[in-house]
C-alpha atoms as a PDB file:
ATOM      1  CA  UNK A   1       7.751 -30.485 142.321  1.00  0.00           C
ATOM      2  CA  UNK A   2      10.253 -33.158 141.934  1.00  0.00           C
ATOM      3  CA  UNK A   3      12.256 -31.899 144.299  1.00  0.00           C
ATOM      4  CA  UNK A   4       9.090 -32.703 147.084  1.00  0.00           C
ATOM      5  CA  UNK A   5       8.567 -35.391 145.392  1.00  0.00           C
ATOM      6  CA  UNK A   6      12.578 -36.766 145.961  1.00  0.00           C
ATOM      7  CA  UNK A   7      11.431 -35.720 149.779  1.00  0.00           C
ATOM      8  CA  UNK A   8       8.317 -38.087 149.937  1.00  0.00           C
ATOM      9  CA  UNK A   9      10.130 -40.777 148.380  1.00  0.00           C
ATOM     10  CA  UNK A  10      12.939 -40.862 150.856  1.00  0.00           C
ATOM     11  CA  UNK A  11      10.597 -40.433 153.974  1.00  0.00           C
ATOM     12  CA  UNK A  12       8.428 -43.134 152.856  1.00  0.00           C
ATOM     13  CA  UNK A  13      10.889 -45.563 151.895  1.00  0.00           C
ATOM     14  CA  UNK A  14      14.324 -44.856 154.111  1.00  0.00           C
ATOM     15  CA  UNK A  15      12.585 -46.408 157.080  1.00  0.00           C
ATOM     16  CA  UNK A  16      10.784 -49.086 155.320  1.00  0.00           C
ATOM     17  CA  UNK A  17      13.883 -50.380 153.462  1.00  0.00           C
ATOM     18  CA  UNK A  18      16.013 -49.815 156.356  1.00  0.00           C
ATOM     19  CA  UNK A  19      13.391 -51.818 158.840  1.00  0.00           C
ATOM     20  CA  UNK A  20      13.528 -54.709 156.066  1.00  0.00           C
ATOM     21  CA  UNK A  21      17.122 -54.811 156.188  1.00  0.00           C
ATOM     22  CA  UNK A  22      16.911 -55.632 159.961  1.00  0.00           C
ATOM     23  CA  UNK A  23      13.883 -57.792 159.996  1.00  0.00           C
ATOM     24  CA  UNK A  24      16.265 -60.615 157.281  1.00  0.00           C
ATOM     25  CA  UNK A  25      19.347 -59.923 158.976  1.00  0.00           C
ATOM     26  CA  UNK A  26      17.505 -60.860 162.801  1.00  0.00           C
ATOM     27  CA  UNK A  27      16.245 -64.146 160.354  1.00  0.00           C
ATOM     28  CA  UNK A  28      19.469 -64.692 158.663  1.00  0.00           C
ATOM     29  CA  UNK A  29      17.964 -64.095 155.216  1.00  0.00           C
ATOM     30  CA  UNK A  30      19.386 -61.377 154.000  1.00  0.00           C
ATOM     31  CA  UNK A  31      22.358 -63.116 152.275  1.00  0.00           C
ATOM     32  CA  UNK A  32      19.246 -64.709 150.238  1.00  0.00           C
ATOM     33  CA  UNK A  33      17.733 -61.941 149.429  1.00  0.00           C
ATOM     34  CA  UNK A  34      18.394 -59.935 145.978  1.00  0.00           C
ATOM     35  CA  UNK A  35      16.894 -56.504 144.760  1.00  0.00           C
ATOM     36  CA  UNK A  36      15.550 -57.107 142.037  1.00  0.00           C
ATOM     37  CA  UNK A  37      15.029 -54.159 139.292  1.00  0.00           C
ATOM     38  CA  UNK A  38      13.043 -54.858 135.855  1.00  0.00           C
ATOM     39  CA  UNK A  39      13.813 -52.916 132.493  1.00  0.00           C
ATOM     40  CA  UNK A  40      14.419 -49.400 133.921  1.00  0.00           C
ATOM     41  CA  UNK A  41      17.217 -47.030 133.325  1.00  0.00           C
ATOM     42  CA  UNK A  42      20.462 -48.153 134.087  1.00  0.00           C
ATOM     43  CA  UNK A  43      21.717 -44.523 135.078  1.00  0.00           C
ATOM     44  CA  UNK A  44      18.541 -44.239 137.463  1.00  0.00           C
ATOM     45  CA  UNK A  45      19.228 -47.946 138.520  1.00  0.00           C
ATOM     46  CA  UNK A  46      22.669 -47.122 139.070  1.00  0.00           C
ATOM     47  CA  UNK A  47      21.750 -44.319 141.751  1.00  0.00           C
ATOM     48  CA  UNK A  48      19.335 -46.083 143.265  1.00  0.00           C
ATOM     49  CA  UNK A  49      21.452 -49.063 144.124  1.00  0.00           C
ATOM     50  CA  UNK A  50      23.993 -46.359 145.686  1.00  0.00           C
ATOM     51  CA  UNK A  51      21.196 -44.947 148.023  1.00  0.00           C
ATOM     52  CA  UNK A  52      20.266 -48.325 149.360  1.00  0.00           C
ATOM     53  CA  UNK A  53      23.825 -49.415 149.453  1.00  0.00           C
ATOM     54  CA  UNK A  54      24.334 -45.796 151.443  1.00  0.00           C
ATOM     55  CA  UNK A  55      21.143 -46.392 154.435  1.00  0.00           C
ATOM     56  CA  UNK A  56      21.463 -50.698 154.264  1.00  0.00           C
ATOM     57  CA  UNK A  57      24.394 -51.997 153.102  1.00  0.00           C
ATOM     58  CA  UNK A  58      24.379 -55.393 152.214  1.00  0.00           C
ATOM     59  CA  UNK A  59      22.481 -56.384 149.833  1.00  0.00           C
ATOM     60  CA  UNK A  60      22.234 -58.318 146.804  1.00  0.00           C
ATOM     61  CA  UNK A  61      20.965 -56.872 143.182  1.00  0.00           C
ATOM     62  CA  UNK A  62      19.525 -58.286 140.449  1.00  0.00           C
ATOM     63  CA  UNK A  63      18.767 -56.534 136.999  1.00  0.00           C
ATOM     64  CA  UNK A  64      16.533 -57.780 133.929  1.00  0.00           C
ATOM     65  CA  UNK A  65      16.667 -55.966 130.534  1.00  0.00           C
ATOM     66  CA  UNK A  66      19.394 -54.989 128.001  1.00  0.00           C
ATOM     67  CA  UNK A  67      23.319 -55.416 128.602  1.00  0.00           C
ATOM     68  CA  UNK A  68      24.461 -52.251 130.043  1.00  0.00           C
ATOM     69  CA  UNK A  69      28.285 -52.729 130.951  1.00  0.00           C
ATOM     70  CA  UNK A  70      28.431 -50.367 133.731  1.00  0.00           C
ATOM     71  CA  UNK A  71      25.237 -51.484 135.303  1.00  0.00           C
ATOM     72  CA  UNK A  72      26.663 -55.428 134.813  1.00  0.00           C
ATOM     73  CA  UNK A  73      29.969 -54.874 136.531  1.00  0.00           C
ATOM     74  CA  UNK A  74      27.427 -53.703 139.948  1.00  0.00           C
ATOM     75  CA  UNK A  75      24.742 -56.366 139.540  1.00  0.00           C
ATOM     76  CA  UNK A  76      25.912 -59.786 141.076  1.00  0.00           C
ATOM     77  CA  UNK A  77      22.953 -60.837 139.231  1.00  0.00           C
ATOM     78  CA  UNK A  78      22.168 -60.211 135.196  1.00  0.00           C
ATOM     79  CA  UNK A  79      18.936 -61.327 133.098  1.00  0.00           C
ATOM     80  CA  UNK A  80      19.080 -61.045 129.685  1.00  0.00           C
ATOM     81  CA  UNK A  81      16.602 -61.303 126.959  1.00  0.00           C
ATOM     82  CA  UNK A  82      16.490 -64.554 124.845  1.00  0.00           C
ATOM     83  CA  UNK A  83      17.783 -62.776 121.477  1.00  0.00           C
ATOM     84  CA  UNK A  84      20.617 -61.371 123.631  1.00  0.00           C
ATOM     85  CA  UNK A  85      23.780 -63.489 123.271  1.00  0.00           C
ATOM     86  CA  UNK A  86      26.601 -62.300 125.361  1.00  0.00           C
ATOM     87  CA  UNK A  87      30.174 -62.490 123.392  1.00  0.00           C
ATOM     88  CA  UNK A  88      32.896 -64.627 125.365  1.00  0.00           C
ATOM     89  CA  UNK A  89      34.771 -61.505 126.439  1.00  0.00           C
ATOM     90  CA  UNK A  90      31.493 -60.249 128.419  1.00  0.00           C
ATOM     91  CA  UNK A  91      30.556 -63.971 129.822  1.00  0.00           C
ATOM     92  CA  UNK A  92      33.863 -64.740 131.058  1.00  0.00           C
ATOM     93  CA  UNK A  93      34.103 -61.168 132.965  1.00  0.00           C
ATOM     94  CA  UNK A  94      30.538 -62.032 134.246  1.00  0.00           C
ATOM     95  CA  UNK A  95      32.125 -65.131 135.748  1.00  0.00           C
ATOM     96  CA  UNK A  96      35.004 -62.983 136.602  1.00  0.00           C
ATOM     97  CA  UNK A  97      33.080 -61.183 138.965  1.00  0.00           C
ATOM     98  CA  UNK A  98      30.995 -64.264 140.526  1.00  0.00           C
ATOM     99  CA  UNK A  99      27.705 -63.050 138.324  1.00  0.00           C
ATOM    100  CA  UNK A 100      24.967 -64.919 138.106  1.00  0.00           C
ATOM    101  CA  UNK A 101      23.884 -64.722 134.219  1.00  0.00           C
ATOM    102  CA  UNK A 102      19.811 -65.259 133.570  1.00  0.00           C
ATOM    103  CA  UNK A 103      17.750 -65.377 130.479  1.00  0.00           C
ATOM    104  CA  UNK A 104      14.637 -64.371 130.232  1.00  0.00           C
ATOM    105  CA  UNK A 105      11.455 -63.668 127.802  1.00  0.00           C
ATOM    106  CA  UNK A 106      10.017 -60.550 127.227  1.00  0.00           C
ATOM    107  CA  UNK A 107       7.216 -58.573 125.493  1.00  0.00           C
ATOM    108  CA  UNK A 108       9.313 -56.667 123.230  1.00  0.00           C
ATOM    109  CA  UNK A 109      10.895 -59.776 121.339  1.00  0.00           C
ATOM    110  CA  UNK A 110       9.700 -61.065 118.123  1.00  0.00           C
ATOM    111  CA  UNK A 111       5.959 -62.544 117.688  1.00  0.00           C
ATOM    112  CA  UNK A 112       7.543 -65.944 116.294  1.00  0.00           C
ATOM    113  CA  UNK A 113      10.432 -66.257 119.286  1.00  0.00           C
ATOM    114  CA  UNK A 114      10.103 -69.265 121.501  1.00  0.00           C
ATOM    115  CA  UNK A 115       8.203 -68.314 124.351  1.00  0.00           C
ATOM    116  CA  UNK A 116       6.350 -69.637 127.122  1.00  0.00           C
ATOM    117  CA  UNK A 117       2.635 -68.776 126.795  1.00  0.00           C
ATOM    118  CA  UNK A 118      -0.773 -70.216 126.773  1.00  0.00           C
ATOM    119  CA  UNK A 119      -0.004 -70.102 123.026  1.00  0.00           C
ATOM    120  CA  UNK A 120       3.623 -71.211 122.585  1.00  0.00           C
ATOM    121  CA  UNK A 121       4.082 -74.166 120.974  1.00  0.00           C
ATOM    122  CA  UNK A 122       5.460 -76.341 124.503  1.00  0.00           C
ATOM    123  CA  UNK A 123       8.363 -77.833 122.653  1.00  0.00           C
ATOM    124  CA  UNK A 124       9.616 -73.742 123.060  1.00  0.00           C
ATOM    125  CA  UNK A 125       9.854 -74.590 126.853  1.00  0.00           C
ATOM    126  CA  UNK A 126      12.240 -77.275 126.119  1.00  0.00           C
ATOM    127  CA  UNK A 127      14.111 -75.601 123.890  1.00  0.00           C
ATOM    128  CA  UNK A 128      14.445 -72.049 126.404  1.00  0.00           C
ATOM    129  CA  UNK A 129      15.562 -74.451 129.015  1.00  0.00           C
ATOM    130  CA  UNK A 130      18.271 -75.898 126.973  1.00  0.00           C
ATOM    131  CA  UNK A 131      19.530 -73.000 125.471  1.00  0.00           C
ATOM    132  CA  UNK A 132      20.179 -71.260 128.769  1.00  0.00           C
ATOM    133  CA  UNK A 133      22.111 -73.963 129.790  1.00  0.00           C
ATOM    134  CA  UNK A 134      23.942 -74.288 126.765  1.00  0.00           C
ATOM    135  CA  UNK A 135      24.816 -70.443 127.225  1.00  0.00           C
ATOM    136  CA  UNK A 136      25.968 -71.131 130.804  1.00  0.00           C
ATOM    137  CA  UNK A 137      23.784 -69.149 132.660  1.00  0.00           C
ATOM    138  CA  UNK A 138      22.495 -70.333 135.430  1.00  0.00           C
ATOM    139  CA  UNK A 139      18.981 -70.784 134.554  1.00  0.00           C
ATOM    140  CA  UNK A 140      15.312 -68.958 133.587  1.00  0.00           C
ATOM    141  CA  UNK A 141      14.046 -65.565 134.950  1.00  0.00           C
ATOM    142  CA  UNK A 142       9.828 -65.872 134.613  1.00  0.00           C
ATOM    143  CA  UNK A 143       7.681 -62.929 134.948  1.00  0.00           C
ATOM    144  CA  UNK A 144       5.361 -63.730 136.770  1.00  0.00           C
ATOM    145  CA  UNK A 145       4.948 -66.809 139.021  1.00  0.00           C
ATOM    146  CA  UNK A 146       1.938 -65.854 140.639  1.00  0.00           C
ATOM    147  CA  UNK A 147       0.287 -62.351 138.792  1.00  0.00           C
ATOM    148  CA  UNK A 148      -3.498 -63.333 138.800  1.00  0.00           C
ATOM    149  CA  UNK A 149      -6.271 -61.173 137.235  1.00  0.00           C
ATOM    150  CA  UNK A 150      -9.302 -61.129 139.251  1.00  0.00           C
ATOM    151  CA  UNK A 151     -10.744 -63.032 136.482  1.00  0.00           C
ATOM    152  CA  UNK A 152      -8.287 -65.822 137.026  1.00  0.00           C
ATOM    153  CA  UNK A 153     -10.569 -68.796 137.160  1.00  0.00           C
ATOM    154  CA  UNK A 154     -12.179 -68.286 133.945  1.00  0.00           C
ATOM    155  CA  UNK A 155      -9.627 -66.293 131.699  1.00  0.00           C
ATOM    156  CA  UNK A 156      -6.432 -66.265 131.018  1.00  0.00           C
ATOM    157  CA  UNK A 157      -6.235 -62.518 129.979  1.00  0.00           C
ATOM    158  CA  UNK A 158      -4.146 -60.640 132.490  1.00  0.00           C
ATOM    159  CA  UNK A 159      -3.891 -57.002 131.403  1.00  0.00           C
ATOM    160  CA  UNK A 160      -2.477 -56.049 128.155  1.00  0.00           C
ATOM    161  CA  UNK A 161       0.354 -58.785 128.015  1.00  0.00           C
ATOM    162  CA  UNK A 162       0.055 -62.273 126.209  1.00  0.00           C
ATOM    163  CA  UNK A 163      -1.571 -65.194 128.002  1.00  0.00           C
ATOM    164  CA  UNK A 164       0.501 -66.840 130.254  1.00  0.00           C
ATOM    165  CA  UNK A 165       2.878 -64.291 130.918  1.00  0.00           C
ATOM    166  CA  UNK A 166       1.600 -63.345 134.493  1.00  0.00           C
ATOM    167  CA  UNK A 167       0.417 -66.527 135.423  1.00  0.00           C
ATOM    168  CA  UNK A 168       2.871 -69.182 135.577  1.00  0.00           C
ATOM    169  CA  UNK A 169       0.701 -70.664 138.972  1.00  0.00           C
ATOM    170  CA  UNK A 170      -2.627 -70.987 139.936  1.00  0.00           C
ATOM    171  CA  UNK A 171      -4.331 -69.992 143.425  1.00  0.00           C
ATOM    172  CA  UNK A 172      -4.768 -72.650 145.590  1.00  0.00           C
ATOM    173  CA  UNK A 173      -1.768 -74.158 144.375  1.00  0.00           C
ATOM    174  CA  UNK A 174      -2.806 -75.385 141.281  1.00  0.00           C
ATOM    175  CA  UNK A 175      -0.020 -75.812 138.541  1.00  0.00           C
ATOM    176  CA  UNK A 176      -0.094 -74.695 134.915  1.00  0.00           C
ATOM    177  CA  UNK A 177       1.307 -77.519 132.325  1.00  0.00           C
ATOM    178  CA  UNK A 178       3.872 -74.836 131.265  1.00  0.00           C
ATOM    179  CA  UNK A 179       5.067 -75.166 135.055  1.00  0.00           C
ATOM    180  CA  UNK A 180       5.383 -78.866 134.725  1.00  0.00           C
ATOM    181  CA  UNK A 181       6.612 -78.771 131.119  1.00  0.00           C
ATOM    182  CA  UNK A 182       9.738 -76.611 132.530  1.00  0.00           C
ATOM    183  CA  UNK A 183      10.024 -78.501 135.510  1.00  0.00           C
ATOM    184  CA  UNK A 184      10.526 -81.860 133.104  1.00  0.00           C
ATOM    185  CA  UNK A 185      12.835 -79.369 130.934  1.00  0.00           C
ATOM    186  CA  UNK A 186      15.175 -79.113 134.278  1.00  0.00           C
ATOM    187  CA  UNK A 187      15.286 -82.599 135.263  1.00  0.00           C
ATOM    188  CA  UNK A 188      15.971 -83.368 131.753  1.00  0.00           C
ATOM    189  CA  UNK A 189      19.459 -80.937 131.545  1.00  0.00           C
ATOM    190  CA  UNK A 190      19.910 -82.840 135.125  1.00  0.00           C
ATOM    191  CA  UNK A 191      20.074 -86.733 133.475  1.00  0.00           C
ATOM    192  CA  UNK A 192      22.513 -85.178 130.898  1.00  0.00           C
ATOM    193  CA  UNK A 193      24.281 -83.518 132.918  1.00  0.00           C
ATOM    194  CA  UNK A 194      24.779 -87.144 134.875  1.00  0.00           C
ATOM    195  CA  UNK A 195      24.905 -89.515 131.931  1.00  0.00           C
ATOM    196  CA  UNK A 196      28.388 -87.088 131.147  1.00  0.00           C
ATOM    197  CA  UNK A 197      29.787 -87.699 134.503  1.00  0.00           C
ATOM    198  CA  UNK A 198      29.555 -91.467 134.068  1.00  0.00           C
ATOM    199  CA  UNK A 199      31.290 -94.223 132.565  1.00  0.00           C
ATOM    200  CA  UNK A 200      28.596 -96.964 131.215  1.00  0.00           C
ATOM    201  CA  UNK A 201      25.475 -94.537 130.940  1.00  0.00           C
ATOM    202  CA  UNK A 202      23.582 -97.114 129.156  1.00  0.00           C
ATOM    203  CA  UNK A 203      20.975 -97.621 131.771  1.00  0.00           C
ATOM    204  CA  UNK A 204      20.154 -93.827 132.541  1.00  0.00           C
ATOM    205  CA  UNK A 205      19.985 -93.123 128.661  1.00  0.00           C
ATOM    206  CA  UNK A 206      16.871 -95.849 128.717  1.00  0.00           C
ATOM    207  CA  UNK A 207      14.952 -93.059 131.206  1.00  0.00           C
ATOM    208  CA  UNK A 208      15.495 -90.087 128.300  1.00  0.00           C
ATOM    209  CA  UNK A 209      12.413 -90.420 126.073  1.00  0.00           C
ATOM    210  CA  UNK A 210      10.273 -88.316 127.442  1.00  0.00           C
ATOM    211  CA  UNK A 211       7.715 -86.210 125.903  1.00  0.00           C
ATOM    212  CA  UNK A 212       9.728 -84.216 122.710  1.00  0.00           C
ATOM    213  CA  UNK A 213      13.047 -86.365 122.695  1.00  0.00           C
ATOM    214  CA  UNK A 214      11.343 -89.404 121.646  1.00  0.00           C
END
């Protein structure tokens, strides 16, 4: 049976990934584009980053869930779970290799973790934002931007994960204040990132007390 099953998976999906691969490289996209593989194996993940690398070459990858050397040194990009903290010696050969290093949040973290829910306290926003940066990584990994239950308009219950989690958007455009509370968090590491690079920051620091740094 898995043996067939191996069979149905490669006739099914050989042509499909292989007709994507031409479709972004006649738009120039492909360079853009990552794969993009959440919390499985790394062995399986491994093998199944060979067989696309085997029938399109070219591609990017992207991995969230726990360190897994191996699987680090092949993923140009890496997204780690907020109580991860990767030891110098494994950030610096992330840089070594031109890795992009995420963070993200995750169901199987501690109830009383900064998060960024319908129920997190929105100060946690702030705080995620800042501590990836602090890190070094180069930014936030959110799952998912626009999940919607078909109940979307009048609950926020998506499945069996926590409010919030799979809607981080609204349909018809409509944004959630975690959205905008991030999007603040950003241009915030942005002015301090600036008020560093100049001499008399006096007159940018006057444009900092907003919202939680007050």
């Amino acid at each position: 049976m898995q043996v067939l099953i191996r069979k149905l998976f490669v006739l099914f999906f050989k042509p499909l990934i292989q007709a994507t691969s031409r479709f972004l490289e006649d738009n120039n996209w492909k360079s853009k584009t990552f794969w993009v593989i959440d919390e499985r194996d790394p062995s399986l993940t491994i093998t199944l980053k060979n067989w696309i690398d085997e029938i399109a070459p070219g591609f990017q990858y992207s991995y969230a869930g726990r360190l897994n050397s191996a699987l680090a040194r092949q993923m140009e990009e890496y997204a780690l779970p907020v109580n991860v903290s990767l030891d110098e010696a494994r950030f610096s050969s992330r840089v070594a290799i031109n890795g992009r290093t995420l963070m993200y949040t995750s169901c199987f973290e501690q109830a009383n973790q900064p998060n960024s829910l319908m129920t997190s306290d929105l100060r946690d926003i702030y705080f995620l934002a800042h501590l990836a940066d602090v890190r070094g990584y180069q930014g936030i990994l959110h799952w998912a931007y626009n999940l919607w239950s078909k109940q979307i308009k009048t609950s926020g219950i998506y499945s069996d994960v926590p409010s919030g989690d799979a809607h981080f958007v609204y349909p018809d455009g409509e944004l959630s204040v975690r959205y905008l509370v991030f999007q603040d968090a950003i241009e915030q590491i942005g002015k301090f990132r600036l008020i560093s690079q100049v001499k008399n920051p006096s007159a940018i620091k006057q444009s900092l007390g907003r919202y939680f740094f007050n």
